[in-house]
C-alpha atoms as a PDB file:
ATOM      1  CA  UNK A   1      21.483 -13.104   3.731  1.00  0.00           C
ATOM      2  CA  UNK A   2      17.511 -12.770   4.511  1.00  0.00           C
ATOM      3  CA  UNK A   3      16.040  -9.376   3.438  1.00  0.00           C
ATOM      4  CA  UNK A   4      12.440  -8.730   4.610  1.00  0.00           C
ATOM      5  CA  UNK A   5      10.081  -5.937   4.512  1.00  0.00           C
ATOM      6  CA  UNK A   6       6.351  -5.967   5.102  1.00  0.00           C
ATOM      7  CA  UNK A   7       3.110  -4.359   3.637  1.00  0.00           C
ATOM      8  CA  UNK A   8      -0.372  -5.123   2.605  1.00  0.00           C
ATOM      9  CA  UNK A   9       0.364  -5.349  -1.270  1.00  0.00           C
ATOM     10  CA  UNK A  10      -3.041  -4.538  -2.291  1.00  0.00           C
ATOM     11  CA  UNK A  11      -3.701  -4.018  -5.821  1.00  0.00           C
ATOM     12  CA  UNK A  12       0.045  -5.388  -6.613  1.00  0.00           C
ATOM     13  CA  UNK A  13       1.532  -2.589  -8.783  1.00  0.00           C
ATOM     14  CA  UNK A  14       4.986  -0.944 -10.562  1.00  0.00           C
ATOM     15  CA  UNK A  15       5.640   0.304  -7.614  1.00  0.00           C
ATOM     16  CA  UNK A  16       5.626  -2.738  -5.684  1.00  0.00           C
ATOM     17  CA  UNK A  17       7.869  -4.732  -7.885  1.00  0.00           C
ATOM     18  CA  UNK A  18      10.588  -1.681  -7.949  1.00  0.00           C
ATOM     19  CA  UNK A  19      10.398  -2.030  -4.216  1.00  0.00           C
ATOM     20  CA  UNK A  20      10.421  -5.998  -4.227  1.00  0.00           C
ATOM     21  CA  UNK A  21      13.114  -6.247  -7.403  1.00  0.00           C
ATOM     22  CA  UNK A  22      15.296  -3.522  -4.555  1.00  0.00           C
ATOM     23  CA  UNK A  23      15.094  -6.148  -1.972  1.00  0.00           C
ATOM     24  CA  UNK A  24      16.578  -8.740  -4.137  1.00  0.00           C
ATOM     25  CA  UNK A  25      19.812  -6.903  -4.724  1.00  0.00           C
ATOM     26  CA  UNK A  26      20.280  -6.473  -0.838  1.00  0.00           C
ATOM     27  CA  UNK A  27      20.299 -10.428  -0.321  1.00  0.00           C
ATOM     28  CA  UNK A  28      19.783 -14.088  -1.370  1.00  0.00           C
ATOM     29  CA  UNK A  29      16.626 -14.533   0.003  1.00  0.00           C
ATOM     30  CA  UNK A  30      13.453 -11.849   0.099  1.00  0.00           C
ATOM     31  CA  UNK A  31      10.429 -12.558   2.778  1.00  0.00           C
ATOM     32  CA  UNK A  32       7.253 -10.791   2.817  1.00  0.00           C
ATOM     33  CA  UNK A  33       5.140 -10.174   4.921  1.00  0.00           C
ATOM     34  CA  UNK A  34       1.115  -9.322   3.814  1.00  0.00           C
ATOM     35  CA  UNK A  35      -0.566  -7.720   6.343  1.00  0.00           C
ATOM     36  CA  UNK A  36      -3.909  -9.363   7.284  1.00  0.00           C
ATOM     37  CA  UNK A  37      -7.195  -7.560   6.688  1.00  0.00           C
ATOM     38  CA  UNK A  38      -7.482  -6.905  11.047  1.00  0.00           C
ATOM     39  CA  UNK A  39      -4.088  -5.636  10.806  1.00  0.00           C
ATOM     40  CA  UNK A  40      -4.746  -3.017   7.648  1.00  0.00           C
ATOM     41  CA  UNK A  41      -7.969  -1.982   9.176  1.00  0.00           C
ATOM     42  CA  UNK A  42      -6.004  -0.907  12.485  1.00  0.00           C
ATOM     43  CA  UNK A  43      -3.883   1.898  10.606  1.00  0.00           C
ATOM     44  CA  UNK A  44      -5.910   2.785   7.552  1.00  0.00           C
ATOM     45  CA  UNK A  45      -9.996   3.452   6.878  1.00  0.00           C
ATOM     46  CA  UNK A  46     -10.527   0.653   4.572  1.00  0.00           C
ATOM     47  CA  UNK A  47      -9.949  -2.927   4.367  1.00  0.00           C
ATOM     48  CA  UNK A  48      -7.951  -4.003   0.753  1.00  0.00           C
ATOM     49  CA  UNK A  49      -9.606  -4.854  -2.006  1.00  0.00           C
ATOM     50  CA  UNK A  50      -7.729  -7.849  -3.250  1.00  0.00           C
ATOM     51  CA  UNK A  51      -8.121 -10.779  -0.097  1.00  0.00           C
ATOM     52  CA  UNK A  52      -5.177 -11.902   2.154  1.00  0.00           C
ATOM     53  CA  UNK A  53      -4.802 -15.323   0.407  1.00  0.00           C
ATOM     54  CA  UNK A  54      -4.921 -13.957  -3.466  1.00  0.00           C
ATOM     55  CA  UNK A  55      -2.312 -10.955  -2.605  1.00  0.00           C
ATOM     56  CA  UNK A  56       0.147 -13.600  -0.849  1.00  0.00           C
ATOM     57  CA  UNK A  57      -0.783 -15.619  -3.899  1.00  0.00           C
ATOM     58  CA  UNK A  58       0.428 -13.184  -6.215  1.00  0.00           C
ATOM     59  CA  UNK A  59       3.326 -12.504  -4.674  1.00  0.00           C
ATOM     60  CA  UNK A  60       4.225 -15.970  -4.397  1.00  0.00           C
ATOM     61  CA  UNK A  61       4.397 -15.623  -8.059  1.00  0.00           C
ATOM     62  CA  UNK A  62       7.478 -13.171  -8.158  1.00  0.00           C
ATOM     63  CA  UNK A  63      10.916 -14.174  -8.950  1.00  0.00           C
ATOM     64  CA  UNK A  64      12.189 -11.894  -6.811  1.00  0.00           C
ATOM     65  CA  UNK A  65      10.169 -13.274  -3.548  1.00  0.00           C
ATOM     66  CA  UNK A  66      10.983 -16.446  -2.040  1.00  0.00           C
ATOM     67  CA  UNK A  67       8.859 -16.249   1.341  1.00  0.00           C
ATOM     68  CA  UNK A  68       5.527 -15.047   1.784  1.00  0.00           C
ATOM     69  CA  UNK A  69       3.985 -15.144   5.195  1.00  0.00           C
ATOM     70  CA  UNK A  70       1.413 -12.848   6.277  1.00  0.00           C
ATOM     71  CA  UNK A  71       1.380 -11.023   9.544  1.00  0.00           C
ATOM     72  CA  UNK A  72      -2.095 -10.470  12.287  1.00  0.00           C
ATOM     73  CA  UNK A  73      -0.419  -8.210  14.498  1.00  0.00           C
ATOM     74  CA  UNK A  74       1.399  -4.699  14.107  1.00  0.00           C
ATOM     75  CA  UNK A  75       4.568  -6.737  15.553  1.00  0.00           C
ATOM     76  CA  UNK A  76       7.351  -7.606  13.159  1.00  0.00           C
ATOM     77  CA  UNK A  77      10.125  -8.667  16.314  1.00  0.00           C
ATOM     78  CA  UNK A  78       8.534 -12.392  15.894  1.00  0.00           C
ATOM     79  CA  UNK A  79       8.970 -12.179  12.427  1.00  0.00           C
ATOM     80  CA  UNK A  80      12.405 -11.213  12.390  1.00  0.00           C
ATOM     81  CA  UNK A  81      14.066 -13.760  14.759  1.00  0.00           C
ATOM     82  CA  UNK A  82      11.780 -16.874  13.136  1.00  0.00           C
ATOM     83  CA  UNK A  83      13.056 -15.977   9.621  1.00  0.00           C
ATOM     84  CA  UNK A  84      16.878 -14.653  11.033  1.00  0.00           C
ATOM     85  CA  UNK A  85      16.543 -11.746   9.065  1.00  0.00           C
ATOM     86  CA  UNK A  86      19.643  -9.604   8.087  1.00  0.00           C
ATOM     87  CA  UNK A  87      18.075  -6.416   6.725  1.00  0.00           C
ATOM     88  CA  UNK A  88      14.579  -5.101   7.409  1.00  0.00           C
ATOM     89  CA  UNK A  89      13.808  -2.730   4.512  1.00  0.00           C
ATOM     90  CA  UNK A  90      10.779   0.323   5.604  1.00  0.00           C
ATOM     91  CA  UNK A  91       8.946   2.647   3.380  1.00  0.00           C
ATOM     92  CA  UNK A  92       9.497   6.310   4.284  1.00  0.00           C
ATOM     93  CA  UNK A  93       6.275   6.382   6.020  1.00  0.00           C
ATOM     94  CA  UNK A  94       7.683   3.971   8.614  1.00  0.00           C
ATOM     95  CA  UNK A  95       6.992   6.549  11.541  1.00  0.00           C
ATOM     96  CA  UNK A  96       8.343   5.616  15.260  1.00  0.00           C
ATOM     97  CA  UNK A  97       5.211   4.042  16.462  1.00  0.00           C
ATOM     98  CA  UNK A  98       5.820   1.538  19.501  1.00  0.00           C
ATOM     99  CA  UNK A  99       5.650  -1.716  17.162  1.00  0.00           C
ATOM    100  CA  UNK A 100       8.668   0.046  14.986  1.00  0.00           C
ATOM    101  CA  UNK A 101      10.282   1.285  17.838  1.00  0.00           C
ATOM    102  CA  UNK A 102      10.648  -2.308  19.075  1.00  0.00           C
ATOM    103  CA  UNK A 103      11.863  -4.305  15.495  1.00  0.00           C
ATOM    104  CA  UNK A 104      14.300  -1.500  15.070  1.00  0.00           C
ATOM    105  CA  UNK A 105      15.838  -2.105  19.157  1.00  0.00           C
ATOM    106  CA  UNK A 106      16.011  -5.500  18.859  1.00  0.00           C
ATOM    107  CA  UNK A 107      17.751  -5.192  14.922  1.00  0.00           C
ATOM    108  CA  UNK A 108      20.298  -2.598  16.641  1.00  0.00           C
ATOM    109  CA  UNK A 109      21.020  -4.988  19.477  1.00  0.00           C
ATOM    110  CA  UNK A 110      21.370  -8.488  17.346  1.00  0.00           C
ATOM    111  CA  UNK A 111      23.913  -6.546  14.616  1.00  0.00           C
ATOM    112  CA  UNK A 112      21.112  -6.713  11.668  1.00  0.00           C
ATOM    113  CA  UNK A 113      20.342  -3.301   9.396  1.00  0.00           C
ATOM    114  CA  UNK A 114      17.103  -1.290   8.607  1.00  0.00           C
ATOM    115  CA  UNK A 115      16.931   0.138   5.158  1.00  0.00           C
ATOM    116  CA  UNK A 116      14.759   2.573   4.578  1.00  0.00           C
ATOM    117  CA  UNK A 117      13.762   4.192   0.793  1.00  0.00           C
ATOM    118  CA  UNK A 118      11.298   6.299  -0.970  1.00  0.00           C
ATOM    119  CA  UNK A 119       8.243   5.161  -2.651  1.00  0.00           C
ATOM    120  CA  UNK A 120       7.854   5.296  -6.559  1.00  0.00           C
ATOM    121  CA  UNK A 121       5.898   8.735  -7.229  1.00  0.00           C
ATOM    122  CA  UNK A 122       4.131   7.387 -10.434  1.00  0.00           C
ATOM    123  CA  UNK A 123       1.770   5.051  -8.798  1.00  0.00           C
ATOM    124  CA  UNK A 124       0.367   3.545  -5.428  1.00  0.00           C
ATOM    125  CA  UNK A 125      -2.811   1.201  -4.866  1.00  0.00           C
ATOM    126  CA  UNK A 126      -5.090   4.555  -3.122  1.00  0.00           C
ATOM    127  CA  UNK A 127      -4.222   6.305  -6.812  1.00  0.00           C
ATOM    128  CA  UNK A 128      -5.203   3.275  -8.265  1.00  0.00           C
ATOM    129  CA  UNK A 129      -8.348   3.266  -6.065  1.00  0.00           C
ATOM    130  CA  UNK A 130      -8.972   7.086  -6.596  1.00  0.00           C
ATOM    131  CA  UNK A 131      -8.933   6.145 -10.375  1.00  0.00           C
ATOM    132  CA  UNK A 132     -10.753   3.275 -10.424  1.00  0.00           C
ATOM    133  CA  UNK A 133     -13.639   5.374  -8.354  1.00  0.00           C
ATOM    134  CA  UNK A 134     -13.417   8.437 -10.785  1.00  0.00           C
ATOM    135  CA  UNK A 135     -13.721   5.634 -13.547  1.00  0.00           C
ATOM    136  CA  UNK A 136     -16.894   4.459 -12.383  1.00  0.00           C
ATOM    137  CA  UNK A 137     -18.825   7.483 -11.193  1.00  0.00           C
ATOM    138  CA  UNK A 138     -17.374   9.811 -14.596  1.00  0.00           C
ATOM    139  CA  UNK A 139     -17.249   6.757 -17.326  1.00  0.00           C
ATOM    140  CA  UNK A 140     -13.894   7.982 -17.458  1.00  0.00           C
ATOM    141  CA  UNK A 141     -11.387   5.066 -18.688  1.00  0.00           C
ATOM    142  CA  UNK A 142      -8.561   4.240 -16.576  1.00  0.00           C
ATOM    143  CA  UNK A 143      -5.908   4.415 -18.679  1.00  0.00           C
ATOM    144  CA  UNK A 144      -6.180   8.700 -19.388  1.00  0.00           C
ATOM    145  CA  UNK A 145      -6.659   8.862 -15.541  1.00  0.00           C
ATOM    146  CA  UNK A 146      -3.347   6.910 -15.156  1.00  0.00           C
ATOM    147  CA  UNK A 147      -1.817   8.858 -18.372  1.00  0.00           C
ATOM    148  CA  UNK A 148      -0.161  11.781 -16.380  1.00  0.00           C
ATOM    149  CA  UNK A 149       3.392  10.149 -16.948  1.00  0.00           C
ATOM    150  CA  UNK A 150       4.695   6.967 -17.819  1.00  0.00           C
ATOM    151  CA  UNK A 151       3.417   4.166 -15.178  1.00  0.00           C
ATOM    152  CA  UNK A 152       6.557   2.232 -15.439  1.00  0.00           C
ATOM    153  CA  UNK A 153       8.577   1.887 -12.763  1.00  0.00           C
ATOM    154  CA  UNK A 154      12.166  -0.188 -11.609  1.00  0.00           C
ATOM    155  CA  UNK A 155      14.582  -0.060  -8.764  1.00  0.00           C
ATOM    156  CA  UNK A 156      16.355   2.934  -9.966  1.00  0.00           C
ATOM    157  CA  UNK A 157      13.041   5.069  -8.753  1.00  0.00           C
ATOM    158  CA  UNK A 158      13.813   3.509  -5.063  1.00  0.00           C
ATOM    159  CA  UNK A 159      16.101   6.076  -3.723  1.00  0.00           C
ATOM    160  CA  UNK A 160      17.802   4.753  -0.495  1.00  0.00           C
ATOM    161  CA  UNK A 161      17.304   7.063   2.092  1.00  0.00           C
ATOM    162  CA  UNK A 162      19.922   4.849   3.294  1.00  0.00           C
ATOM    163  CA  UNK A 163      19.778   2.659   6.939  1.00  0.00           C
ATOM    164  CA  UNK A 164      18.120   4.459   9.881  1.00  0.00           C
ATOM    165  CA  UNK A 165      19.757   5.380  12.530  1.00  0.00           C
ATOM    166  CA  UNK A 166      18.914   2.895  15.272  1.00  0.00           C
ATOM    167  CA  UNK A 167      20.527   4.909  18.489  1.00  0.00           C
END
């Protein structure tokens, strides 16, 4: 069984390998797709700060991925029929834009499932950015901006929202 979900990965964190370590207990293999720097700066103000080749890099590194393939167009159909994916698992900010719309059709007609979970709450790569910014403008260290609760996270903190209804 293929799992696959897609991102950009930037500053890889916690919260990324609970979501990542997830994927590996749906199936035997776990594809990601990066998103390119055109494709982030289409849905979000700033480009990442880590570059397309070092976050696939880094990635690559994971036990729990085995395919890393990044992606230049808000279109994950292609995706999903070159790799014959079996689930497609979506962060709960997945939305019902026209490029979701269309992976979630053509999952519903060819059998295939679309998890979809919650985030970790103790940590995501714009908090990291928003500390790292205080950091340098207040000489504040990192570490007591990060300190409001333990920065550990695992795949218990991935609450499936369960698979999305695809009618």
């Amino acid at each position: 069984m293929i799992v696959y979900t897609v991102g950009t990965f930037d500053l890889l964190h916690v919260g990324h390998l609970a979501l990542l370590e997830y994927c590996s207990t749906l199936g035997g293999v776990v594809a990601v797709g990066v998103a390119s720097d055109s494709v982030v700066n289409s849905y979000k103000p700033n480009k990442p700060v880590i570059p397309l080749d070092q976050r696939m890099e880094m990635l690559r590194a994971l036990r729990c991925v085995d395919i890393v393939r990044p992606y230049h167009e808000l279109e994950y159909v292609s995706a999903c029929k070159e790799l014959k994916v079996d689930v497609f698992v979506i962060g709960e900010d997945w939305g019902n834009k026209p490029h979701n719309l269309a992976v979630e059709a053509y999952l519903k007609s060819t059998g295939k499932s679309v998890y979809q979970i919650r985030y970790s709450p103790r940590t995501s790569s714009t908090g990291i950015k928003q500390c790292a910014i205080a950091q340098s403008r207040n000489g504040e260290h990192l570490q007591q901006s990060l300190r409001r609760g333990p920065v550990v996270a695992d795949q218990r903190e991935l609450a499936p929202l369960g698979q999305v209804p695809l009618t």
